[in-house]
PDB file of N, CA and C in Angstrom:
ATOM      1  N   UNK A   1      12.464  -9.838  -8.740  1.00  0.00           N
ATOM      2  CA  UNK A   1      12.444  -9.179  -7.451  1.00  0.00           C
ATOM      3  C   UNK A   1      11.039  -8.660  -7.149  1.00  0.00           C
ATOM      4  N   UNK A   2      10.580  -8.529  -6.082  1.00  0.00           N
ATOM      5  CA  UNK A   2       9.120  -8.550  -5.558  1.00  0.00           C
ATOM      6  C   UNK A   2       9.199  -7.078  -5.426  1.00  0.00           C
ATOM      7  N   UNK A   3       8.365  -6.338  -5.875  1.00  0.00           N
ATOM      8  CA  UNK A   3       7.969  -4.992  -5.584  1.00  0.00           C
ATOM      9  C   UNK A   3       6.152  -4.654  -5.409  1.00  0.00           C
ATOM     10  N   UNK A   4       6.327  -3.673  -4.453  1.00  0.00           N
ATOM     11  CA  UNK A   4       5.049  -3.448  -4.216  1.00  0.00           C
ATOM     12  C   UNK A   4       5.069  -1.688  -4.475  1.00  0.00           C
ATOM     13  N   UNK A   5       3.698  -1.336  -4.300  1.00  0.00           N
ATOM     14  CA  UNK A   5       3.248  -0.014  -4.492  1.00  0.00           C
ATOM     15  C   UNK A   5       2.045   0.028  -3.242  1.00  0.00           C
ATOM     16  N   UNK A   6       2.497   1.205  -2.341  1.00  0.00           N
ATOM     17  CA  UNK A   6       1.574   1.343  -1.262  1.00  0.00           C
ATOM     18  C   UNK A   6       0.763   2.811  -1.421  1.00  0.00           C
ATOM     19  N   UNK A   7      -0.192   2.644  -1.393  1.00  0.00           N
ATOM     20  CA  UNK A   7      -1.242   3.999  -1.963  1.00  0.00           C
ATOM     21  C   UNK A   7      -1.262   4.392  -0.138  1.00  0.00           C
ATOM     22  N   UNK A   8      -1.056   5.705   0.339  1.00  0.00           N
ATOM     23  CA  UNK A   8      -0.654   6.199   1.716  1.00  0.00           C
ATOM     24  C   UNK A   8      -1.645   7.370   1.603  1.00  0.00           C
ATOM     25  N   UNK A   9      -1.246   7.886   3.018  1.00  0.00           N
ATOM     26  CA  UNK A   9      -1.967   9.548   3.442  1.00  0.00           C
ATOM     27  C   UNK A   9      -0.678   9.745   4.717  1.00  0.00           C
ATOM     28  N   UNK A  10      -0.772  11.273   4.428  1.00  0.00           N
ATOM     29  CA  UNK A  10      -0.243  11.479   5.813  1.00  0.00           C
ATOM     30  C   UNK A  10      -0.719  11.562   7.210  1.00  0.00           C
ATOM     31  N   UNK A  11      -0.087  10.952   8.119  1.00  0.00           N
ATOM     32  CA  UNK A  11      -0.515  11.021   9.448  1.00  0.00           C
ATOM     33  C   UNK A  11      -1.272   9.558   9.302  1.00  0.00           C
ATOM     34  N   UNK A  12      -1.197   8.539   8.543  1.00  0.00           N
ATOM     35  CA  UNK A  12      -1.457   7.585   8.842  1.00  0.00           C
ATOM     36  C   UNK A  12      -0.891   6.097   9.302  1.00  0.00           C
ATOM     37  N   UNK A  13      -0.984   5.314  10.772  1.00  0.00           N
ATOM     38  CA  UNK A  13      -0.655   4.601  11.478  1.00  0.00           C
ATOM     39  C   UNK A  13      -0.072   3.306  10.312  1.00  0.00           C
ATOM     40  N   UNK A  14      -1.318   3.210  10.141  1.00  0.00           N
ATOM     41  CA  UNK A  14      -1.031   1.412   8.633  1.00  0.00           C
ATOM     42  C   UNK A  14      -0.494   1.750   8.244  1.00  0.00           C
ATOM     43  N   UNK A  15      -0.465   2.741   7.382  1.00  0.00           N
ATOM     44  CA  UNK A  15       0.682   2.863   6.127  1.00  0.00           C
ATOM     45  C   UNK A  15       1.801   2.938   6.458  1.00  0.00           C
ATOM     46  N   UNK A  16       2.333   3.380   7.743  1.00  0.00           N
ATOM     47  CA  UNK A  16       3.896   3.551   8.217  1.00  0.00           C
ATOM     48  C   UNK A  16       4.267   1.984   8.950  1.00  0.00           C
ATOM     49  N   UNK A  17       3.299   1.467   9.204  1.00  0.00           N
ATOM     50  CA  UNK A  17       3.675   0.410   9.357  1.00  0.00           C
ATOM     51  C   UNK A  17       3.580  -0.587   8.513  1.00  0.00           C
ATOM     52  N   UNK A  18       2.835  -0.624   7.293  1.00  0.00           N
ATOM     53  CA  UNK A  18       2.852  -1.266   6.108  1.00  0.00           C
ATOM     54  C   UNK A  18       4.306  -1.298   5.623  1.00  0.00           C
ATOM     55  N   UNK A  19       4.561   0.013   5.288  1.00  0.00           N
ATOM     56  CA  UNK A  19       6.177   0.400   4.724  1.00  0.00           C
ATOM     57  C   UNK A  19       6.930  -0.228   5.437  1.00  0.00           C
ATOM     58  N   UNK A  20       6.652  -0.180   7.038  1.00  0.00           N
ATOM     59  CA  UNK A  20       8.300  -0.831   7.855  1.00  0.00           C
ATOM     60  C   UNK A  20       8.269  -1.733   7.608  1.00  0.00           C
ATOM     61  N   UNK A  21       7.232  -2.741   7.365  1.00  0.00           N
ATOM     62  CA  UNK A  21       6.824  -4.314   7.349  1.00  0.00           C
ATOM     63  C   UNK A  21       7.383  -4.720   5.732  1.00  0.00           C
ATOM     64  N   UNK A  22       7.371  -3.883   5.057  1.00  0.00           N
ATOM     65  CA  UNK A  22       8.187  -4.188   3.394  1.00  0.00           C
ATOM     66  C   UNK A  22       9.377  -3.824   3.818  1.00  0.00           C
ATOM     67  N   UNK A  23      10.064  -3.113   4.196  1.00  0.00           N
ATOM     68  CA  UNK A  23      11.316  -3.063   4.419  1.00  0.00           C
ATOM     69  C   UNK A  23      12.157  -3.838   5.030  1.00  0.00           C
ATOM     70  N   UNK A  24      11.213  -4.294   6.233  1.00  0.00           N
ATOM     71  CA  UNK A  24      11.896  -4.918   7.113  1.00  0.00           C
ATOM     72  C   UNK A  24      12.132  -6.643   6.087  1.00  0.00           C
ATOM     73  N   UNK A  25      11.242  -6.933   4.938  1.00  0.00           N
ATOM     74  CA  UNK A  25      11.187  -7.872   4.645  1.00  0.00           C
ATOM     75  C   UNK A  25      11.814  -7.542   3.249  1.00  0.00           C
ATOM     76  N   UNK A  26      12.328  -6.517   3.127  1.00  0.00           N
ATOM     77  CA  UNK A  26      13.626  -6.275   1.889  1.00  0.00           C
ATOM     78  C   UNK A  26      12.937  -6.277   0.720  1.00  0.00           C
ATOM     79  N   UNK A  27      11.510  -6.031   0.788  1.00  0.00           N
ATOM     80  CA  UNK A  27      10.824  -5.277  -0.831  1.00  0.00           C
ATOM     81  C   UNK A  27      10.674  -4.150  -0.943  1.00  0.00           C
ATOM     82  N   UNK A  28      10.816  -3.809  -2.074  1.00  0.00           N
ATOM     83  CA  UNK A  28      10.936  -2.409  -2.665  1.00  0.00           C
ATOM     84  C   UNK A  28       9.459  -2.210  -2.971  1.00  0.00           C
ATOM     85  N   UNK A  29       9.173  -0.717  -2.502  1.00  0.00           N
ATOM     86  CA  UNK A  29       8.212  -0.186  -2.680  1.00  0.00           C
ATOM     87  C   UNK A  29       7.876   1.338  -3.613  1.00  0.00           C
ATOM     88  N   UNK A  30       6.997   1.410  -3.876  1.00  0.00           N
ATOM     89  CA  UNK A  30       6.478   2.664  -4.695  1.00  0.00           C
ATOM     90  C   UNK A  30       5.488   3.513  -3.720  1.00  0.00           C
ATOM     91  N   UNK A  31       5.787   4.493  -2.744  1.00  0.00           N
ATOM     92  CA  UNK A  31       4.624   5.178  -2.112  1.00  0.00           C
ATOM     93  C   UNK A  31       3.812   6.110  -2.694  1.00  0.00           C
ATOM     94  N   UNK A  32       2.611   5.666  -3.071  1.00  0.00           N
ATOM     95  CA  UNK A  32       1.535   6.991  -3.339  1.00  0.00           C
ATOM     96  C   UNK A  32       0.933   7.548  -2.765  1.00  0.00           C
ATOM     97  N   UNK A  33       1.200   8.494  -2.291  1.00  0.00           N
ATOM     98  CA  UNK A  33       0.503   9.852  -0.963  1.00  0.00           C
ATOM     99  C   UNK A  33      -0.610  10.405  -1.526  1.00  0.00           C
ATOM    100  N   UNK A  34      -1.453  10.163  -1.143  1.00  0.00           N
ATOM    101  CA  UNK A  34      -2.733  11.356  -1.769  1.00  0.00           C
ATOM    102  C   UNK A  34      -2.764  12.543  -0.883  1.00  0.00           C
ATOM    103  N   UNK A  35      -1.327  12.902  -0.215  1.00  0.00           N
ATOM    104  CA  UNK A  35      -1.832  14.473   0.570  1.00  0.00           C
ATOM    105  C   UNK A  35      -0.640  14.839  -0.636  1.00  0.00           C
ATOM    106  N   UNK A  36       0.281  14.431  -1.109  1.00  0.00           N
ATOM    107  CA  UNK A  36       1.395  15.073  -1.794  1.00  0.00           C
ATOM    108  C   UNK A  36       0.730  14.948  -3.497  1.00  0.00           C
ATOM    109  N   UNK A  37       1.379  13.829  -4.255  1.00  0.00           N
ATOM    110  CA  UNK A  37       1.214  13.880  -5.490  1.00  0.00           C
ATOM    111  C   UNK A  37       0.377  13.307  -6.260  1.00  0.00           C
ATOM    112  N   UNK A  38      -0.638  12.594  -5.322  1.00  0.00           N
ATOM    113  CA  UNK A  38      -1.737  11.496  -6.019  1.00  0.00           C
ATOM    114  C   UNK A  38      -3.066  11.966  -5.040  1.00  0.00           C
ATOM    115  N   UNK A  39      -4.156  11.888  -6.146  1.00  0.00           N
ATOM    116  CA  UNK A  39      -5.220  12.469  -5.367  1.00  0.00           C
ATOM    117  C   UNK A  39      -6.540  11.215  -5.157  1.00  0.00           C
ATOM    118  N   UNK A  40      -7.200  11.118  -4.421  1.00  0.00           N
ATOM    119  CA  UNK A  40      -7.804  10.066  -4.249  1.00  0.00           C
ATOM    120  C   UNK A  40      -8.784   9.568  -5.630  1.00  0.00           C
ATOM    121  N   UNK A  41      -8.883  10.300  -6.533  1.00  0.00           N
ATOM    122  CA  UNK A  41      -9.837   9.800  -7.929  1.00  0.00           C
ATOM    123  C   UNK A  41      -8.665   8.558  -7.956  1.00  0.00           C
ATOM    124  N   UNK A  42      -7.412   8.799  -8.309  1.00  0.00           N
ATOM    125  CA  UNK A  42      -6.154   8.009  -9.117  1.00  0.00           C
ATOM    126  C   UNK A  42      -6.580   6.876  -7.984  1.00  0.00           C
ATOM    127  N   UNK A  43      -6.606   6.546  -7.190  1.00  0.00           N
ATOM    128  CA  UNK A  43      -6.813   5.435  -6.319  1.00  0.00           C
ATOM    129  C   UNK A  43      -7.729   4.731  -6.229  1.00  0.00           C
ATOM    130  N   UNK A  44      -9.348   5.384  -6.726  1.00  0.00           N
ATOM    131  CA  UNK A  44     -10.226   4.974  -7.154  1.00  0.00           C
ATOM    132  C   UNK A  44     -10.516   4.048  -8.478  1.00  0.00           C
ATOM    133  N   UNK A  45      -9.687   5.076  -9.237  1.00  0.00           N
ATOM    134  CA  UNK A  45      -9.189   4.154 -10.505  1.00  0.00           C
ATOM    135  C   UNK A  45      -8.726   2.807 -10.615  1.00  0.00           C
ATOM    136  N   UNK A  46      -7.973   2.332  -9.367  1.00  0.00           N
ATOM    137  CA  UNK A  46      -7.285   1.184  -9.335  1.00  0.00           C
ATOM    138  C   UNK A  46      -7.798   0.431  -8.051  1.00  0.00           C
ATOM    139  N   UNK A  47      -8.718   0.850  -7.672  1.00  0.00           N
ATOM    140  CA  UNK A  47      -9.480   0.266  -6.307  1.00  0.00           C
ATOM    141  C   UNK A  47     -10.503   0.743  -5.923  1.00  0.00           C
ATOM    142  N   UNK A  48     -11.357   0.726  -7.093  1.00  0.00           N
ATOM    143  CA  UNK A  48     -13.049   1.521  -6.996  1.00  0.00           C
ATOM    144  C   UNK A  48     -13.664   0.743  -5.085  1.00  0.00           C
ATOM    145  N   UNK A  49     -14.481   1.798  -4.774  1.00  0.00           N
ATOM    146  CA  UNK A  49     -14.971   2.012  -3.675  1.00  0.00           C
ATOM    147  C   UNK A  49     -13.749   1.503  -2.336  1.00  0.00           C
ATOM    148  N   UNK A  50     -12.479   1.673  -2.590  1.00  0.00           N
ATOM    149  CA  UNK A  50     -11.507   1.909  -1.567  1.00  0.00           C
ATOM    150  C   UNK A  50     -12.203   3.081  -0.486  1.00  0.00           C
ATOM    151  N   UNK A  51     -11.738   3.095   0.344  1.00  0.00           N
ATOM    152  CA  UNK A  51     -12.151   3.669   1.877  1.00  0.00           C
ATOM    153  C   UNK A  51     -11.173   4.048   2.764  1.00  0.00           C
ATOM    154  N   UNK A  52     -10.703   3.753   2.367  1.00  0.00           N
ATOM    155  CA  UNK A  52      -9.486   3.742   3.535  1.00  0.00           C
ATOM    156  C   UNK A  52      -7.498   3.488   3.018  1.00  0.00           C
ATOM    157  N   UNK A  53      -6.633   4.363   3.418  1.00  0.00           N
ATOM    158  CA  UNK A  53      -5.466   3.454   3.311  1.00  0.00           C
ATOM    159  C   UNK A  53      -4.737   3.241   4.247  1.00  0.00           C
ATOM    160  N   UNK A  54      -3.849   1.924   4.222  1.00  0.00           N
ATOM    161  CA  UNK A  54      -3.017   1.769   3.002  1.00  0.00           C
ATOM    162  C   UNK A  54      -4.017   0.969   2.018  1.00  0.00           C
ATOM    163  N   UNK A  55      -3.812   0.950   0.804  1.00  0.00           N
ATOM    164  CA  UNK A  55      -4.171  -0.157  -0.065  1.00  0.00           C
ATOM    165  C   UNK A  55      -2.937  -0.269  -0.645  1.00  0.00           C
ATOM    166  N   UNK A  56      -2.660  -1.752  -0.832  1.00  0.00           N
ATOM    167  CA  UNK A  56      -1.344  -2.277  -1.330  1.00  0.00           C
ATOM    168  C   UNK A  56      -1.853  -3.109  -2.546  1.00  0.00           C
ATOM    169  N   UNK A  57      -0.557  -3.248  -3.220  1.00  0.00           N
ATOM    170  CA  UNK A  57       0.004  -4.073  -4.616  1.00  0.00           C
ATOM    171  C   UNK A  57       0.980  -4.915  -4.294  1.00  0.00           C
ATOM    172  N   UNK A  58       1.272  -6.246  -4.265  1.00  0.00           N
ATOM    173  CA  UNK A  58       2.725  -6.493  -4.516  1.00  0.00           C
ATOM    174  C   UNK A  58       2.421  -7.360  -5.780  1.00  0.00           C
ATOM    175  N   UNK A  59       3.651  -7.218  -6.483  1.00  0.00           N
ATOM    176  CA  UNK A  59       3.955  -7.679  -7.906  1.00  0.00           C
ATOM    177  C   UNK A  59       2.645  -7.838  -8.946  1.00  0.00           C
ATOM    178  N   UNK A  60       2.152  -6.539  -8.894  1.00  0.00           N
ATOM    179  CA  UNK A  60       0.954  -5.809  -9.474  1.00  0.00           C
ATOM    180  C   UNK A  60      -0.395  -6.613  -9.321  1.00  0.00           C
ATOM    181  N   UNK A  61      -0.754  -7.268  -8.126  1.00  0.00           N
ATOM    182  CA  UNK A  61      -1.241  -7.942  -7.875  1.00  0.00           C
ATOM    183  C   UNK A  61      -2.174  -7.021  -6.397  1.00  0.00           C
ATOM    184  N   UNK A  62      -3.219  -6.968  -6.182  1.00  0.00           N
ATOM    185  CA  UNK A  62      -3.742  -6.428  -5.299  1.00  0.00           C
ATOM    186  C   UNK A  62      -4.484  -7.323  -3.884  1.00  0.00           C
ATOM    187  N   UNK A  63      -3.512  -6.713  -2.876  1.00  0.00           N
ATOM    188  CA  UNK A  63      -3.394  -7.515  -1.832  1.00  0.00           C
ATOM    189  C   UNK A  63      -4.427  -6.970  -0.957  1.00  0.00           C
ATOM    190  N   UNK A  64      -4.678  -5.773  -0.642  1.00  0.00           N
ATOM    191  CA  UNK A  64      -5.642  -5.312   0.132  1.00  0.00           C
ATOM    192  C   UNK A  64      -4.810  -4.207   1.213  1.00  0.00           C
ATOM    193  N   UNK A  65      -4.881  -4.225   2.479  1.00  0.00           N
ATOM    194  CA  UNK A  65      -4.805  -3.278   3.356  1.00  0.00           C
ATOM    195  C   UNK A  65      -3.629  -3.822   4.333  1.00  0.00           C
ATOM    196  N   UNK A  66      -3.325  -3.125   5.647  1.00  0.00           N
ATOM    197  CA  UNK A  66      -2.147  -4.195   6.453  1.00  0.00           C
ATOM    198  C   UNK A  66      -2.282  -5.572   6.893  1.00  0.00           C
ATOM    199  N   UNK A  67      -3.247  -5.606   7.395  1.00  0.00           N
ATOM    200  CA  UNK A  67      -3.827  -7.220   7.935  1.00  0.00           C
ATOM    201  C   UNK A  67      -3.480  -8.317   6.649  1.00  0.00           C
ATOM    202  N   UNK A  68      -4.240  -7.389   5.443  1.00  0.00           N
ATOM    203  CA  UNK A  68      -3.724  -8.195   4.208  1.00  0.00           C
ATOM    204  C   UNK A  68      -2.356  -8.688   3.396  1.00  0.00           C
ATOM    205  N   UNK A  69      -1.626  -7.428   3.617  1.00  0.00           N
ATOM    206  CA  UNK A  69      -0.251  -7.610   3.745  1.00  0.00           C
ATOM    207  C   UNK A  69       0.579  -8.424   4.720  1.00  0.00           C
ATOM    208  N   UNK A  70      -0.123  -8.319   5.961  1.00  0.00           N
ATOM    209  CA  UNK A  70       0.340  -9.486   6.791  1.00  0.00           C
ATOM    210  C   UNK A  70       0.615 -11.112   6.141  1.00  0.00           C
ATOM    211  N   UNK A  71      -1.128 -11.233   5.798  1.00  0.00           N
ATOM    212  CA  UNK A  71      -1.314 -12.162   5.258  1.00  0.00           C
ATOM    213  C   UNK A  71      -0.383 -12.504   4.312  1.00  0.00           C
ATOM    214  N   UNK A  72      -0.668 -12.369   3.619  1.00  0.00           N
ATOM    215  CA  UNK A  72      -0.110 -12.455   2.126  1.00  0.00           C
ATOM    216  C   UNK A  72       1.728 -12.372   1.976  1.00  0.00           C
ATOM    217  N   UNK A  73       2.228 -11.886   2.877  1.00  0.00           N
ATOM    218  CA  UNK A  73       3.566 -12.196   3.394  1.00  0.00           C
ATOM    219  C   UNK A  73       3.873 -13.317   3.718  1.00  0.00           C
ATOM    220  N   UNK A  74       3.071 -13.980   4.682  1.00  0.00           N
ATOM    221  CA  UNK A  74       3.407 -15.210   5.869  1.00  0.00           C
ATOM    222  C   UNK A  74       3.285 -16.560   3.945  1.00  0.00           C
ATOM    223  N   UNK A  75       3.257 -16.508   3.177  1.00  0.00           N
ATOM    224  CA  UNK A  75       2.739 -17.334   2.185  1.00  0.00           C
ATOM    225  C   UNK A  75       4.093 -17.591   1.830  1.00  0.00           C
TER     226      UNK A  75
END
């Protein structure tokens, strides 16, 4: 089963639409908020010079941002 992990913030546009766009396509996700329980070092860790989110994973594989997730869906 395909699972992803979406690294988020609050009040952000992509990431809520990242999430609807996994849902709507019936994968399970892992959200990491850096306003709640993950702070942006931990994200760095796994996506040195990241900038921006969402940054996504699916099946521990690093896809990139929504456009990328787009992508990488339509496959």
């Amino acid at each position: 089963m395909t699972k992803a992990i979406v690294w988020s913030n609050i009040g952000c546009t992509w990431c809520e639409k990242a999430k609807s766009l996994l849902e709507q396509k019936g994968i399970e996700y892992e959200e990491r908020n850096l306003a709640k329980d993950w702070k942006i070092q931990d994200l760095l860790e796994v996506v040195p010079g990241a900038r921006s989110v969402p940054q996504i994973f699916v099946d521990d594989k690093y896809v990139g941002g929504y456009d990328e997730l787009v992508d990488h869906l339509k496959k």
